[in-house]
C-alpha atoms as a PDB file:
ATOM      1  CA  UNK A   1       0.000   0.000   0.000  1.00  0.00           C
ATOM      2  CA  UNK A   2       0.948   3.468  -0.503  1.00  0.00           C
ATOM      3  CA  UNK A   3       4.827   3.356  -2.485  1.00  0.00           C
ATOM      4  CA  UNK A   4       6.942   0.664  -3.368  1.00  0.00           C
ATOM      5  CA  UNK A   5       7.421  -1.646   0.051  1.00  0.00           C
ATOM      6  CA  UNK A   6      10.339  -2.114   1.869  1.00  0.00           C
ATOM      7  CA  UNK A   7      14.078  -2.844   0.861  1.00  0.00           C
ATOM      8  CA  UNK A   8      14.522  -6.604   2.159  1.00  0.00           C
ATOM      9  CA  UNK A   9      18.023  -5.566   1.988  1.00  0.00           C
ATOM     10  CA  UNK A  10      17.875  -4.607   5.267  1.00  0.00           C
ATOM     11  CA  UNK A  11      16.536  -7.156   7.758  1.00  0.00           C
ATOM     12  CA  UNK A  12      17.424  -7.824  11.648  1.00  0.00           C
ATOM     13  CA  UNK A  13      20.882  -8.456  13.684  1.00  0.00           C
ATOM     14  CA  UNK A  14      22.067 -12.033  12.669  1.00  0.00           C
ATOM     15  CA  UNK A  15      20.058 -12.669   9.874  1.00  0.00           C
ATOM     16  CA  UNK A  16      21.537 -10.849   6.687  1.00  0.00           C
ATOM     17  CA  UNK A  17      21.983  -7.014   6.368  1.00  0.00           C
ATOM     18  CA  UNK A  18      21.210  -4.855   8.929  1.00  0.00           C
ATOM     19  CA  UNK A  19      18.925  -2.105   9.711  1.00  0.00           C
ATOM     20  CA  UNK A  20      21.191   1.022  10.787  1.00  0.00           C
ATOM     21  CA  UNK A  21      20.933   2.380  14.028  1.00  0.00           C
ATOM     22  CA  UNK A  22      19.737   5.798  14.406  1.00  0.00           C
ATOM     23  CA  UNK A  23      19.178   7.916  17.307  1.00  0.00           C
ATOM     24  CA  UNK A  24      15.852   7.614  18.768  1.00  0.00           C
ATOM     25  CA  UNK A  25      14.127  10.996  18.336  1.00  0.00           C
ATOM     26  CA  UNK A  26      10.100  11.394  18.161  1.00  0.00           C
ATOM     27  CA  UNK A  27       7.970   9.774  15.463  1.00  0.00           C
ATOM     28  CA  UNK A  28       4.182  10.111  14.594  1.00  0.00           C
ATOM     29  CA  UNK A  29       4.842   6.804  13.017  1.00  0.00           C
ATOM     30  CA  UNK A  30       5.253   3.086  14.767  1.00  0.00           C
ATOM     31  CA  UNK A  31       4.997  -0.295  13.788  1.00  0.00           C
ATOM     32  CA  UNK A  32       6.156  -3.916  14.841  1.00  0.00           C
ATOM     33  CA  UNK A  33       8.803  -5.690  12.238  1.00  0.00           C
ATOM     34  CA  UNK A  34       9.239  -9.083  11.709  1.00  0.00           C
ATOM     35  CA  UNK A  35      11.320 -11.175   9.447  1.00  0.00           C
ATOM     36  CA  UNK A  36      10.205 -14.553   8.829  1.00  0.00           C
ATOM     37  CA  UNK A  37      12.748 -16.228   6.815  1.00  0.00           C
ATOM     38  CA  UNK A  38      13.651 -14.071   4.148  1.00  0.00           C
ATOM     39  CA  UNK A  39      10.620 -12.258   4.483  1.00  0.00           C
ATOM     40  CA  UNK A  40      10.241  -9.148   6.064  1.00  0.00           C
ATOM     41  CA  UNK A  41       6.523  -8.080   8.087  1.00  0.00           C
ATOM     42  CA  UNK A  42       5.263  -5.094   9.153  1.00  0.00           C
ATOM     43  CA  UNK A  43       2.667  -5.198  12.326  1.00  0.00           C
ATOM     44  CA  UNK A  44       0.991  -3.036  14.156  1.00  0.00           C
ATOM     45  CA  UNK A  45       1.061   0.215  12.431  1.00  0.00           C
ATOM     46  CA  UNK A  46       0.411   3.489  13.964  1.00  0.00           C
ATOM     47  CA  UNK A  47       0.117   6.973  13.492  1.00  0.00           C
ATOM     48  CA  UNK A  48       0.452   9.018  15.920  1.00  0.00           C
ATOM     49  CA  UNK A  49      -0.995  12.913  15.625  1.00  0.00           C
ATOM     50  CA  UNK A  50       2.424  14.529  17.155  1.00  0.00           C
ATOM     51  CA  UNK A  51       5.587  12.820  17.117  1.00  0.00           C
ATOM     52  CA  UNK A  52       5.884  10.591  20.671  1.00  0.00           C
ATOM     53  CA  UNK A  53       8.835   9.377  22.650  1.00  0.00           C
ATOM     54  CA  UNK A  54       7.649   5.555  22.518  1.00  0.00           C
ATOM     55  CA  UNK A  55       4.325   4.137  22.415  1.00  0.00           C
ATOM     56  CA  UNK A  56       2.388   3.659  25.646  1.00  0.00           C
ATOM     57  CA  UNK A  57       0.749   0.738  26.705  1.00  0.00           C
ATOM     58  CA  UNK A  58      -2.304   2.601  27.749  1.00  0.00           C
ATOM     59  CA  UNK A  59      -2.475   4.034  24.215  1.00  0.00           C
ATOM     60  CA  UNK A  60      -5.596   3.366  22.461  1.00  0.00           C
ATOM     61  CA  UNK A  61      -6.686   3.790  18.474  1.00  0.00           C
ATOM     62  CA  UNK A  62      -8.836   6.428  17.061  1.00  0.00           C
ATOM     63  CA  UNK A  63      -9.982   4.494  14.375  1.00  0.00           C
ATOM     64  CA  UNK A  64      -8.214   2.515  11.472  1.00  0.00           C
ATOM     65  CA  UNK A  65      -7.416   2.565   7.799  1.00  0.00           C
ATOM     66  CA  UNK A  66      -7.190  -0.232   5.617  1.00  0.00           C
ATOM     67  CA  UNK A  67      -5.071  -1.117   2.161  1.00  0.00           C
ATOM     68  CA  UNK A  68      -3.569  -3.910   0.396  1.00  0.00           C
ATOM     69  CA  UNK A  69       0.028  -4.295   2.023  1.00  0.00           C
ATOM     70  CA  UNK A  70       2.920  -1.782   3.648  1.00  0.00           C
ATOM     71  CA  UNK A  71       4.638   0.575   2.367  1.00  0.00           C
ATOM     72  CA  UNK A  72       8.731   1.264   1.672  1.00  0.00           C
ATOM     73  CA  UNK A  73       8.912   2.341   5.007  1.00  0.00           C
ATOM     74  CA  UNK A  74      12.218   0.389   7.455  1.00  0.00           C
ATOM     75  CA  UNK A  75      12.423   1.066  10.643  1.00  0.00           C
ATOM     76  CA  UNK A  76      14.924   3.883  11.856  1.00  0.00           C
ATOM     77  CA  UNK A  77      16.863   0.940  14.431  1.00  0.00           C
ATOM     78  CA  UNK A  78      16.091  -2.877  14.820  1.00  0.00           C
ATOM     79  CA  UNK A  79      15.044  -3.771  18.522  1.00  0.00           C
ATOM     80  CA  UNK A  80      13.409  -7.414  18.710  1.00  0.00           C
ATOM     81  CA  UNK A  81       9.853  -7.681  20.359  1.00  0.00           C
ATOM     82  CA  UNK A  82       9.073  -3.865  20.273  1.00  0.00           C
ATOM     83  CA  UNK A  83       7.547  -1.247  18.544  1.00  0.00           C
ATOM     84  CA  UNK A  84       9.707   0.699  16.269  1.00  0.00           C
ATOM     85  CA  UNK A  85       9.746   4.388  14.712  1.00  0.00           C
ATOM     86  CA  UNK A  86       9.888   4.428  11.186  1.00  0.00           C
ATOM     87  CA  UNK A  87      11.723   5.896   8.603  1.00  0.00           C
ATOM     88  CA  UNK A  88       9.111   6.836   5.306  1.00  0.00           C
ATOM     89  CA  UNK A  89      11.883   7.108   3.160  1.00  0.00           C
ATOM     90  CA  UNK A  90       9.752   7.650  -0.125  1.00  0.00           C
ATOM     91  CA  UNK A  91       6.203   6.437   1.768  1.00  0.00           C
ATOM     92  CA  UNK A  92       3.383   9.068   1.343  1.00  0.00           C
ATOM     93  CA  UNK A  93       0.825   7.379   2.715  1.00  0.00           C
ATOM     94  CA  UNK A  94       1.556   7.316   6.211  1.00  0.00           C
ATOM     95  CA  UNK A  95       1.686  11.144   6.188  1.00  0.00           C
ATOM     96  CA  UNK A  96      -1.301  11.681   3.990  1.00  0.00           C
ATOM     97  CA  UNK A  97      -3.850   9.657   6.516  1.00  0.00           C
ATOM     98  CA  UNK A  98      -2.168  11.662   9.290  1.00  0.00           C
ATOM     99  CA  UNK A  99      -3.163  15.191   7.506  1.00  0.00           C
ATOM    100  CA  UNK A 100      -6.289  13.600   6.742  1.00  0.00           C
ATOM    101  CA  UNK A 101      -7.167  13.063  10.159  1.00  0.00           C
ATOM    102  CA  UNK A 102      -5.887  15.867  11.449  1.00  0.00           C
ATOM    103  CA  UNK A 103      -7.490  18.266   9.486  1.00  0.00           C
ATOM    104  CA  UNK A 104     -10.363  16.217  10.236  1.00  0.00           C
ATOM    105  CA  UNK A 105     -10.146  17.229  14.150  1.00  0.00           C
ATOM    106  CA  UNK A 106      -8.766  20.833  13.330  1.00  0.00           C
ATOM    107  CA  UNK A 107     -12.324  21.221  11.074  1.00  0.00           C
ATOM    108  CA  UNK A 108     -14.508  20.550  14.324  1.00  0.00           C
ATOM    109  CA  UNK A 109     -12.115  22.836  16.973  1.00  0.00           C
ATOM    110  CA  UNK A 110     -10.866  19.429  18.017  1.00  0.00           C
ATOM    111  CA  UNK A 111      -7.490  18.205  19.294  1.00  0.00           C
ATOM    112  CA  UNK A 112      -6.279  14.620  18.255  1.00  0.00           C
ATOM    113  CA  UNK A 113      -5.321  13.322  22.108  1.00  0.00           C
ATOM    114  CA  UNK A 114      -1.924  12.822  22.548  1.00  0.00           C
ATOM    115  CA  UNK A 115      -2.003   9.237  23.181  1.00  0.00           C
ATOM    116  CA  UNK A 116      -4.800   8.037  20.320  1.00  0.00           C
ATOM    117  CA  UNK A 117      -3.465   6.955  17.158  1.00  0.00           C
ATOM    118  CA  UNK A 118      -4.517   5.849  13.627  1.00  0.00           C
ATOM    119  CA  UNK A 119      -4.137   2.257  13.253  1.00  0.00           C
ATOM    120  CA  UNK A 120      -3.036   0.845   9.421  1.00  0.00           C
ATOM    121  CA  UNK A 121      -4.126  -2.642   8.751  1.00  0.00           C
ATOM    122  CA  UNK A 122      -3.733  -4.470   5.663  1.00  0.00           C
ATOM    123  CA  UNK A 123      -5.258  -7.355   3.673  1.00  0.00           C
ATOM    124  CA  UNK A 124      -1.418  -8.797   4.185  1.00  0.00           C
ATOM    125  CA  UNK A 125       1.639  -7.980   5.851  1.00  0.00           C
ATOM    126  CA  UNK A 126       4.676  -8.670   3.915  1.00  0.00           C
ATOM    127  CA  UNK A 127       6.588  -5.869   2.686  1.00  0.00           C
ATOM    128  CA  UNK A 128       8.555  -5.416  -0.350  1.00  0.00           C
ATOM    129  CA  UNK A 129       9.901  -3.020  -3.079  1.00  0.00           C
ATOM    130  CA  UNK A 130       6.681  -2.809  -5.273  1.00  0.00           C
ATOM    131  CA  UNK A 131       3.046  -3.848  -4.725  1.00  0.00           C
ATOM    132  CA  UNK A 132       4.147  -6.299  -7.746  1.00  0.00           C
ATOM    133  CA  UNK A 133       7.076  -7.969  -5.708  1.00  0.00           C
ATOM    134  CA  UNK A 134       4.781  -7.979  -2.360  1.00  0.00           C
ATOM    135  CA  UNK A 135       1.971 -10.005  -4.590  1.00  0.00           C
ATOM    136  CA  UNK A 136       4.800 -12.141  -6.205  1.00  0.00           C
ATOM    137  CA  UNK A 137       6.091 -13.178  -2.363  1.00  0.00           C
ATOM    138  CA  UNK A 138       2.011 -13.434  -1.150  1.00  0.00           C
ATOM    139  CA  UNK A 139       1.654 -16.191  -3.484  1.00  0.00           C
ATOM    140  CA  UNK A 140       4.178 -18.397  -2.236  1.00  0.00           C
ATOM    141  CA  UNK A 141       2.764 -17.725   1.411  1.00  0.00           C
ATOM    142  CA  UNK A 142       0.417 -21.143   2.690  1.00  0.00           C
ATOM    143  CA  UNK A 143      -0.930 -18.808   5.354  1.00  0.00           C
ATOM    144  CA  UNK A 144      -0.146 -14.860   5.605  1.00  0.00           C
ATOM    145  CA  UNK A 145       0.459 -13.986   8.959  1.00  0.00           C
ATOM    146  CA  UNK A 146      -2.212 -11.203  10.748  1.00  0.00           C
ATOM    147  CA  UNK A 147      -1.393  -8.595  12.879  1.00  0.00           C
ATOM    148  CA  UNK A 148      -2.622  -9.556  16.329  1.00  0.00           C
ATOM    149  CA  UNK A 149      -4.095  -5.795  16.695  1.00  0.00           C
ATOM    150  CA  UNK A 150      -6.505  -6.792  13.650  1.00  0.00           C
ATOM    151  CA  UNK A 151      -8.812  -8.185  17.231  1.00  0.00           C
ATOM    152  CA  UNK A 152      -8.758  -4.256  18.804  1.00  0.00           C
ATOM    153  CA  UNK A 153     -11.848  -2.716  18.582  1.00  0.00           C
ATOM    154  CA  UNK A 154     -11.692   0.539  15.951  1.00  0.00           C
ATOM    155  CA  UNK A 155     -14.377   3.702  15.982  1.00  0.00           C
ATOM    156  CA  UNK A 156     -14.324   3.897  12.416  1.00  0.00           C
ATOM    157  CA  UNK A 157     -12.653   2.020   9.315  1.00  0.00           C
ATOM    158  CA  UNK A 158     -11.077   3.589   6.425  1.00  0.00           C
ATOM    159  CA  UNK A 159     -10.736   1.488   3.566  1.00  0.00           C
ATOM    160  CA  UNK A 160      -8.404   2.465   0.689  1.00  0.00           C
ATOM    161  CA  UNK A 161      -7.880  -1.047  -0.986  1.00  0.00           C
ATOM    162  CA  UNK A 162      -8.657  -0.117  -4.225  1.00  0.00           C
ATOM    163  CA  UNK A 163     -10.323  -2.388  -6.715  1.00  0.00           C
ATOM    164  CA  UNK A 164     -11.032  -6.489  -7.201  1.00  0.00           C
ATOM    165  CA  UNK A 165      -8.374  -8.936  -7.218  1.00  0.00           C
ATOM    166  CA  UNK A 166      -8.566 -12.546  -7.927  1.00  0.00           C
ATOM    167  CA  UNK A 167      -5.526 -12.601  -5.417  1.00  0.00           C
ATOM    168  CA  UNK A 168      -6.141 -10.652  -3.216  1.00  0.00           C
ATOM    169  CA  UNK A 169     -10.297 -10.710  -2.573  1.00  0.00           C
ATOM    170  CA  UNK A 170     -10.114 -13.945  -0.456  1.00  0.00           C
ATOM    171  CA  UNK A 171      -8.040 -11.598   2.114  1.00  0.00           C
ATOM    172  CA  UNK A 172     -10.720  -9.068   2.429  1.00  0.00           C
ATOM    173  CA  UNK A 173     -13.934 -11.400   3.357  1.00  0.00           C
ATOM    174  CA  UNK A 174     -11.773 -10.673   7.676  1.00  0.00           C
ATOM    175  CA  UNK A 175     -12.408  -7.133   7.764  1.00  0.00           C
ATOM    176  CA  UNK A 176     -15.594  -6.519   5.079  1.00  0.00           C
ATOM    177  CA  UNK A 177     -18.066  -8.805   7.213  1.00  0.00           C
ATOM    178  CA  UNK A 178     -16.618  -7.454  10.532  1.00  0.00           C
ATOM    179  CA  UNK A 179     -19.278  -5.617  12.438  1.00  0.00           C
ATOM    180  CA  UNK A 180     -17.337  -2.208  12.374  1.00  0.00           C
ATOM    181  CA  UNK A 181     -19.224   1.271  14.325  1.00  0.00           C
ATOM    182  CA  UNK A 182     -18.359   3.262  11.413  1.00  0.00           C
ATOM    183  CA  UNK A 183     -17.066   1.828   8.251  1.00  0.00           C
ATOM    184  CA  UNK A 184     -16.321   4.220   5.016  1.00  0.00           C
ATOM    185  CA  UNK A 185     -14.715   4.270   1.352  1.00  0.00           C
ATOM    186  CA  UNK A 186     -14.255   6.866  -0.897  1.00  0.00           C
ATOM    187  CA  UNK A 187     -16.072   5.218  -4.021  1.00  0.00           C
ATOM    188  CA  UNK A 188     -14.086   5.510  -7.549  1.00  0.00           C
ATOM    189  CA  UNK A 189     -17.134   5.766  -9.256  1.00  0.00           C
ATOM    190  CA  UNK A 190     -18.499   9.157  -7.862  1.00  0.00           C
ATOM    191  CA  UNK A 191     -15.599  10.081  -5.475  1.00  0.00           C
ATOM    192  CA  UNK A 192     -18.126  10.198  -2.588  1.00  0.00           C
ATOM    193  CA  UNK A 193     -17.943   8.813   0.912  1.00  0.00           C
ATOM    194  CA  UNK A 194     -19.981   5.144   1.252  1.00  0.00           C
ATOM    195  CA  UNK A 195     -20.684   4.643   4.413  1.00  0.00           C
ATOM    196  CA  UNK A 196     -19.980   0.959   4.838  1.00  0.00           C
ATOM    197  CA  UNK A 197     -17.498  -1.738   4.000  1.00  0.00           C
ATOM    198  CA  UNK A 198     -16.819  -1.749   0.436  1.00  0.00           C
ATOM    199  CA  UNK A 199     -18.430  -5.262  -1.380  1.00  0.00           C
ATOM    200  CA  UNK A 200     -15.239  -7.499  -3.451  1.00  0.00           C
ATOM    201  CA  UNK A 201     -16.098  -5.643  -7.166  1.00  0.00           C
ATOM    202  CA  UNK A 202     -16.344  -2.006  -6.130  1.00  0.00           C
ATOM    203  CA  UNK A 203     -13.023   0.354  -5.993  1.00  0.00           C
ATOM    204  CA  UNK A 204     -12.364   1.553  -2.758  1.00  0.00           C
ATOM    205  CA  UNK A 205      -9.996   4.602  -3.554  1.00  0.00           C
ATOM    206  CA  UNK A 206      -6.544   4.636  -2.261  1.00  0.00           C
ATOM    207  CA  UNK A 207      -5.244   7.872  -0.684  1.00  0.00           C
ATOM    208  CA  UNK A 208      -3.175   8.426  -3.792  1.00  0.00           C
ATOM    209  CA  UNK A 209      -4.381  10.699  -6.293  1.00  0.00           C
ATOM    210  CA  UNK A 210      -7.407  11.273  -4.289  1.00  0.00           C
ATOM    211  CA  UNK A 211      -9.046  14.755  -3.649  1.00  0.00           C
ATOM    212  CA  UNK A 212      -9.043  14.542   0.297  1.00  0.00           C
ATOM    213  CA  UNK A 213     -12.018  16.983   0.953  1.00  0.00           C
ATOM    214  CA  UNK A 214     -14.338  14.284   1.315  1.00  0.00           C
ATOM    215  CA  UNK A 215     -12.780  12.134   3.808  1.00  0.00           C
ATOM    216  CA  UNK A 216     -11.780  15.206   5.514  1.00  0.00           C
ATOM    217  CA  UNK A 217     -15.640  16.165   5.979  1.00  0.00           C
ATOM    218  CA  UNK A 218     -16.730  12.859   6.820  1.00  0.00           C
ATOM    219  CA  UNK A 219     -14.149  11.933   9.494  1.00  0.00           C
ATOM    220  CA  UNK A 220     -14.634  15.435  11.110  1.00  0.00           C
ATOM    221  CA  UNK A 221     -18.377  14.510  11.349  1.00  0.00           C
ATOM    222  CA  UNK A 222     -16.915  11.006  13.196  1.00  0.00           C
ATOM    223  CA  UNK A 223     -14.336  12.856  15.197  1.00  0.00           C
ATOM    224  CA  UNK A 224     -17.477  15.018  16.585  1.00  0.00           C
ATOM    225  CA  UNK A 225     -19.938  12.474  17.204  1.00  0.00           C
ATOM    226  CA  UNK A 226     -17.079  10.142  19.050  1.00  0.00           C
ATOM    227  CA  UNK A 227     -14.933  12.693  20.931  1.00  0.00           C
ATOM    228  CA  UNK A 228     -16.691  12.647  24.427  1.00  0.00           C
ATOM    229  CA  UNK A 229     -16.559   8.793  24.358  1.00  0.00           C
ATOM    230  CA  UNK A 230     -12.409   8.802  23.531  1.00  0.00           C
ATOM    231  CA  UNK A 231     -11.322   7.735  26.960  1.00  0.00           C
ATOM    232  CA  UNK A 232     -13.282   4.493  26.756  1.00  0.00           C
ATOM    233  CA  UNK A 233     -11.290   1.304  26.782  1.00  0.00           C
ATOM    234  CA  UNK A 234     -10.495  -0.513  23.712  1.00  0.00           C
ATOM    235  CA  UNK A 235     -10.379  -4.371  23.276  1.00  0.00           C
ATOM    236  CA  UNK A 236      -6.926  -5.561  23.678  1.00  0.00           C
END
């Protein structure tokens, strides 16, 4: 999802190349990596509205967006078992849902609480140069790991997995017949907001190319209706 996925160049200590270290400033953006052979994962995406420290285990999601696989994004240092800040490199997508969303919030006079954040799924998690190269690896996969925050409850979905895919479809049927609060796509057809899960033949636009002024007005209606319920516990 979003630009060409990531360079399995780099990988963790003791198994091939390694991801650089890097000094451990603040980052909107977190996620969970995990190689699997010679396979590289990315879990647990988040986006955070201002750059954090480190995630916090009290830290709970505003809602959740959802495309076909990661991005090019590595992370900025390798740490086993933890979350990890991420370097975009040439990733747009990330940043694009975070202005969304922001703006969103900034529409209605809100402020997106420090410790909410934006979680990414995506129909699967392997990572690679090119949506091409991710599909090419998918294939050979018996089963496609899920992220484990896939169970977390989410106050709306965003879903930006663009069109059908022999390939891919199978992978959606986990999050289309979910019982979501709020689900929403951007429709290709008319460029307006549906307000459900998208069915397997209709285009659910990615963020790319996509005039953002509807899902700007739409998840500033959400951010409204949902803000004084925000400190309500999610499923873990």
């Amino acid at each position: 999802m979003g630009s060409p996925g990531c360079n399995l160049s780099c990988s963790a200590p003791g198994s091939g190349p390694k991801v650089p270290e890097a000094p451990r400033t603040p980052n909107p953006y977190w996620a969970a990596f995990e190689r699997r052979g010679d396979d590289l994962f990315r879990f647990d995406t988040r986006i955070y509205g201002d750059a954090v420290d480190r995630p916090r285990r009290g830290d709970r999601p505003l809602g959740c967006v959802i495309g076909k696989n990661p991005g090019s994004a590595l992370p900025l240092y390798w740490q086993d078992d933890a979350l990890l800040p991420i370097a975009l490199g040439n990733d747009r997508f990330l940043p694009t849902v975070r202005a969304v969303v922001r703006k969103a919030y900034a529409a209605k006079g809100l402020v997106w609480p420090r410790d909410r954040y934006v979680q990414v799924f995506n129909l699967f998690y392997l990572c690679n140069r090119d949506l091409r190269g991710a599909r090419d690896g998918l294939a050979r996969l018996q089963e496609p790991p899920r992220c484990p925050a896939e169970r977390r409850r989410q106050p709306w979905a965003w879903f930006v997995w663009g069109g059908a895919d022999p390939l891919l479809d199978p992978l959606k049927a986990r999050f289309r017949y979910r019982r979501w609060r709020a689900a929403f796509f951007v429709s290709s057809d008319s460029a307006s907001v549906i307000c459900r899960a998208p069915r397997t033949v209709e285009h659910a636009r990615h963020t790319q190319g996509m005039r953002l002024d509807a899902p700007v007005a739409h998840l500033s209606t959400l951010a409204a209706k949902q803000s004084p319920t925000t400190n309500q516990p999610a499923d873990r």
